[in-house]
Structures are given as C-alpha cells and as structure tokens.
Protein backbone atom coordinates (compact mmCIF):
# COMPACT_ATOMS: atom_id res chain seq x y z
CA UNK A 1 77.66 97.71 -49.45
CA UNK A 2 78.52 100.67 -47.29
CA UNK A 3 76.01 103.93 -46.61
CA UNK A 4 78.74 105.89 -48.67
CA UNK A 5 78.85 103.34 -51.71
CA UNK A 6 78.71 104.49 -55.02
CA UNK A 7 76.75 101.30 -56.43
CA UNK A 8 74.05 101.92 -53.88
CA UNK A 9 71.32 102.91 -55.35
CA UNK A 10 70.20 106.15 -54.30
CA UNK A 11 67.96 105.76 -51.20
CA UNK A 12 65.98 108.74 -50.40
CA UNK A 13 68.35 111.75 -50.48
CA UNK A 14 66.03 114.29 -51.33
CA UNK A 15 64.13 116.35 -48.74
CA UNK A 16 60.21 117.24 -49.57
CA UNK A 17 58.93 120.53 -48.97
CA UNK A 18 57.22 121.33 -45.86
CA UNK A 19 53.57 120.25 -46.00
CA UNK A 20 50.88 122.86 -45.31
CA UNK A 21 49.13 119.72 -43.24
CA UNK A 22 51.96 120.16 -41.02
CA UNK A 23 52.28 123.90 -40.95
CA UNK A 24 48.59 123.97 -39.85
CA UNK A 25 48.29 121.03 -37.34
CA UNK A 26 51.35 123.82 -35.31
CA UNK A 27 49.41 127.28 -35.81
CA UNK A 28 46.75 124.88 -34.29
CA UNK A 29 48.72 123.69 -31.36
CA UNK A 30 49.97 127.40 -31.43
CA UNK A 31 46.28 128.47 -31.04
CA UNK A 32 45.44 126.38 -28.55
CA UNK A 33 48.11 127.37 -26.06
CA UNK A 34 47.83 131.04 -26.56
CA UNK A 35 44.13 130.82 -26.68
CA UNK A 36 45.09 129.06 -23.16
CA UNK A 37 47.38 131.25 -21.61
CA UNK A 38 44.94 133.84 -20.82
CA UNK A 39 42.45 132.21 -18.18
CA UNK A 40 45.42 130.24 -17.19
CA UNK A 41 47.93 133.48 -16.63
CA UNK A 42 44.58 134.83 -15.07
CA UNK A 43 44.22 132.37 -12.28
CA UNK A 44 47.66 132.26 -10.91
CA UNK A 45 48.82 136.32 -11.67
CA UNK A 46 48.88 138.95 -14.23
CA UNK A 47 48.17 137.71 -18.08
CA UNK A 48 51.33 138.91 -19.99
CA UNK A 49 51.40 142.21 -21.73
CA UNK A 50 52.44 142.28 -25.43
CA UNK A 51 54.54 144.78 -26.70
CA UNK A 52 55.43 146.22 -29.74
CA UNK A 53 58.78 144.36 -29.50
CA UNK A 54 57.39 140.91 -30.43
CA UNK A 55 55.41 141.89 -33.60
CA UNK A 56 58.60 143.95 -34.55
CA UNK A 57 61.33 141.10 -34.03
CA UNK A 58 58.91 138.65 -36.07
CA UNK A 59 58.60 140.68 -38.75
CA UNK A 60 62.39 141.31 -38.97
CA UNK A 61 62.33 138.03 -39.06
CA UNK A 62 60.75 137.97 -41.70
CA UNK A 63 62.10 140.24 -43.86
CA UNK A 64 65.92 138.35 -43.46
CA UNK A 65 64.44 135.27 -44.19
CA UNK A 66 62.30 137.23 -47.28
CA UNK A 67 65.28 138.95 -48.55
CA UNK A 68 67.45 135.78 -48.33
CA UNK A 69 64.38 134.16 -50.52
CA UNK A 70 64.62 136.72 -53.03
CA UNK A 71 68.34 136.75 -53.23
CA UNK A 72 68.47 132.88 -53.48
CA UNK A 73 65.83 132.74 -56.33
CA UNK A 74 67.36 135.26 -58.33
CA UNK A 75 70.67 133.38 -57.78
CA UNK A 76 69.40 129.85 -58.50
CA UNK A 77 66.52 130.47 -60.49
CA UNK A 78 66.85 133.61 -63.07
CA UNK A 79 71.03 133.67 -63.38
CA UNK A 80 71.19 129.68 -63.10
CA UNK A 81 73.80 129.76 -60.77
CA UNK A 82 74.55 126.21 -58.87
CA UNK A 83 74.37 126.95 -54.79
CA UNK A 84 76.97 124.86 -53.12
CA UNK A 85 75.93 121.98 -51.37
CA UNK A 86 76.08 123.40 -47.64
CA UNK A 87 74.86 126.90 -48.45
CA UNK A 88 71.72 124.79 -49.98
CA UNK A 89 71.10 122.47 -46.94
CA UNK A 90 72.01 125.79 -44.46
CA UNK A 91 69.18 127.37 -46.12
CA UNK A 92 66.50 124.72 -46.39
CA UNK A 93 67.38 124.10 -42.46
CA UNK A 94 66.71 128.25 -42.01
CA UNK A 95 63.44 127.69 -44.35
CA UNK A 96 61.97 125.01 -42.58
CA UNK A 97 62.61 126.16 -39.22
CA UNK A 98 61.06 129.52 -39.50
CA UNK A 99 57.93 128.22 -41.06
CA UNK A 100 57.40 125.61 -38.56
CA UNK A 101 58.24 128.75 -35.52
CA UNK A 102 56.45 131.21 -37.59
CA UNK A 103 53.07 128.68 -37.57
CA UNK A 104 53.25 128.19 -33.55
CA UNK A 105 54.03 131.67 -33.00
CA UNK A 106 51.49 133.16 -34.91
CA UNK A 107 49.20 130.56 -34.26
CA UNK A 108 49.72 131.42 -30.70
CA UNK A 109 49.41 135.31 -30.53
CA UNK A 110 46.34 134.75 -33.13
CA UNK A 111 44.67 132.63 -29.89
CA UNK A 112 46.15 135.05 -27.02
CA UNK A 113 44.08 137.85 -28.56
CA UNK A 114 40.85 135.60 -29.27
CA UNK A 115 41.11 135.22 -25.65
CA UNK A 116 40.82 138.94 -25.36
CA UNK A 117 37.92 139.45 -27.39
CA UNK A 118 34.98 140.92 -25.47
CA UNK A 119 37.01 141.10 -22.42
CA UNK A 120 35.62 144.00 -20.19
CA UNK A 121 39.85 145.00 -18.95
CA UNK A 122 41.19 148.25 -19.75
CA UNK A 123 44.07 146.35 -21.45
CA UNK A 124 42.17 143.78 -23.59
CA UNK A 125 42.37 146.04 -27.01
CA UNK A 126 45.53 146.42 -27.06
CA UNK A 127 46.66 143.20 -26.27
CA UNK A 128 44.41 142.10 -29.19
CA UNK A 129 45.48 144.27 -31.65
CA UNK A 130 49.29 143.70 -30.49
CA UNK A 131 48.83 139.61 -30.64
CA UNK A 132 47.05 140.46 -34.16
CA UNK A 133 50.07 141.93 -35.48
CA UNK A 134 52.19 139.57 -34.16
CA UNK A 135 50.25 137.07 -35.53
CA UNK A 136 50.30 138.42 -38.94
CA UNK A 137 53.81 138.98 -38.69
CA UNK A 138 54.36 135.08 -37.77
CA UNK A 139 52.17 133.90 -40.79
CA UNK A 140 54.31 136.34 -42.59
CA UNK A 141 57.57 134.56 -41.55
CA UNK A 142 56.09 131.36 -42.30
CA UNK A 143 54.89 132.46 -45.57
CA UNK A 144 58.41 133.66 -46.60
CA UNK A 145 60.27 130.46 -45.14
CA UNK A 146 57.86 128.33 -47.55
CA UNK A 147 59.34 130.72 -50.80
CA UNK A 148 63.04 130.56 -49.48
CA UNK A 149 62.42 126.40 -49.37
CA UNK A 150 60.87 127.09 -53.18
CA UNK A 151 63.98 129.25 -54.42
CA UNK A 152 66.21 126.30 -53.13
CA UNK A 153 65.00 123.85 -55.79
CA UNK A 154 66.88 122.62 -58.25
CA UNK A 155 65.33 123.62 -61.38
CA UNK A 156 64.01 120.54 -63.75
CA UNK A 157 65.86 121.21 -66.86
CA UNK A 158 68.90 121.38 -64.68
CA UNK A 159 71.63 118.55 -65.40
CA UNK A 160 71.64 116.10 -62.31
CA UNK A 161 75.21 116.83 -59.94
C-alpha cells in the first residue's frame, strides 16, 4: 500500500497541541541567553539598549495573532463553520510558531533585565523596565498563539471529513 492509500489505516494525521513542557524548556533557554547577554555584551562593548520599538512590535504581534484567534473561534466554534483544509494548517503553523518565538523572546528580555537588576548604570532602569514589557508582551504573544491553536479544533460533536 501507498502513503496516499485509502485502505491505509489512518497513521497519525493529527497534530497535538503545543505542550506547555515545551513552551517552558524555550522561555528557559530564552532566559538564559538574555540573562547572558549582559556581562557578555559588557566585556567586549556596549550592552544593547532596548527601545520602545521591541515591546511595541511584540505586542502587535500579538494582537494579529489575538484577533485572528478570536475571529477563527467565532468562525469555527460559535457559527460552526468548517475552515478549509489549508486555511486550518496555515493557521496552526502561525499558532505554533508564535508561541514557540513568543516563549524565547520573552523568556529572553525577562533575563536581559534580571541582569540589570541592582546594576549601579545610569541606564539599568530603563533597560529593565523596557525588557519587562517586552517580556510581557512575548508571554502575551505566546499566550494568544496557544488560543488561536485552541479555536482551530475541530469541535467533538462535529461529523468526521
């Protein structure tokens, strides 16, 4: 029998959601080289300056990938409309991307400004309170991915395709 044979039995053609396992082990990695990046960036120059430009372009971000959540779920799940095929997979692609991006990155920026904490440098503050926004902001995105993934379901008392 072929891949593409109907008699096969179906072999695993469902994706799982994301795990949060997974989601955390990256904000973790993502800690570890922002926490990293200061006495690093330190030793060989000038630590990088964060602007208001990062938290802002996570957080729009975020709110695409929120309002394409919303839009989805009240497509699939309250008017019971069936999303075609590609749209489906384009979206789970765009929902499990972002949260695995919006773990690192906020994981990151949530370690660049631990780094900063109780640094003496006129410029420590704000780089922790810009890296804490931009942190939020990435858990944010993250969050949102993991409800776009959720809206994609197919619901239970659905008929099979």
């Amino acid at each position: 029998m072929s891949a593409g044979d109907p008699r096969r039995p179906d072999s695993g053609g469902t994706l799982g959601p994301t795990r949060p396992v997974v989601l955390a082990a990256w904000a973790l990695a993502g800690f570890a080289v922002g926490y990293l990046l200061h006495p690093v960036s330190d030793r060989f120059g000038n630590p990088p300056l964060v602007t208001w430009a990062q938290p802002l372009g996570l957080a729009l971000v975020a709110a695409i990938v929120g309002g394409t959540a919303w839009s989805t779920y009240r497509s699939v799940q309250v008017r019971r409309e069936t999303l075609e095929p590609h749209r489906a997979v384009n979206r789970l692609v765009l929902a499990r991307a972002c949260a695995y991006v919006g773990a690192v990155v906020g994981g990151g920026y949530l370690g660049y400004a631990a780094s900063w904490l109780g640094d003496p440098s006129p410029l420590a503050d704000e780089r922790v309170v810009r890296s804490g926004v931009a942190a939020l902001a990435g858990l944010v995105t993250a969050v949102v991915s993991l409800l776009l993934e959720r809206a994609c379901r197919v619901r239970s008392d659905d008929p099979p395709h």
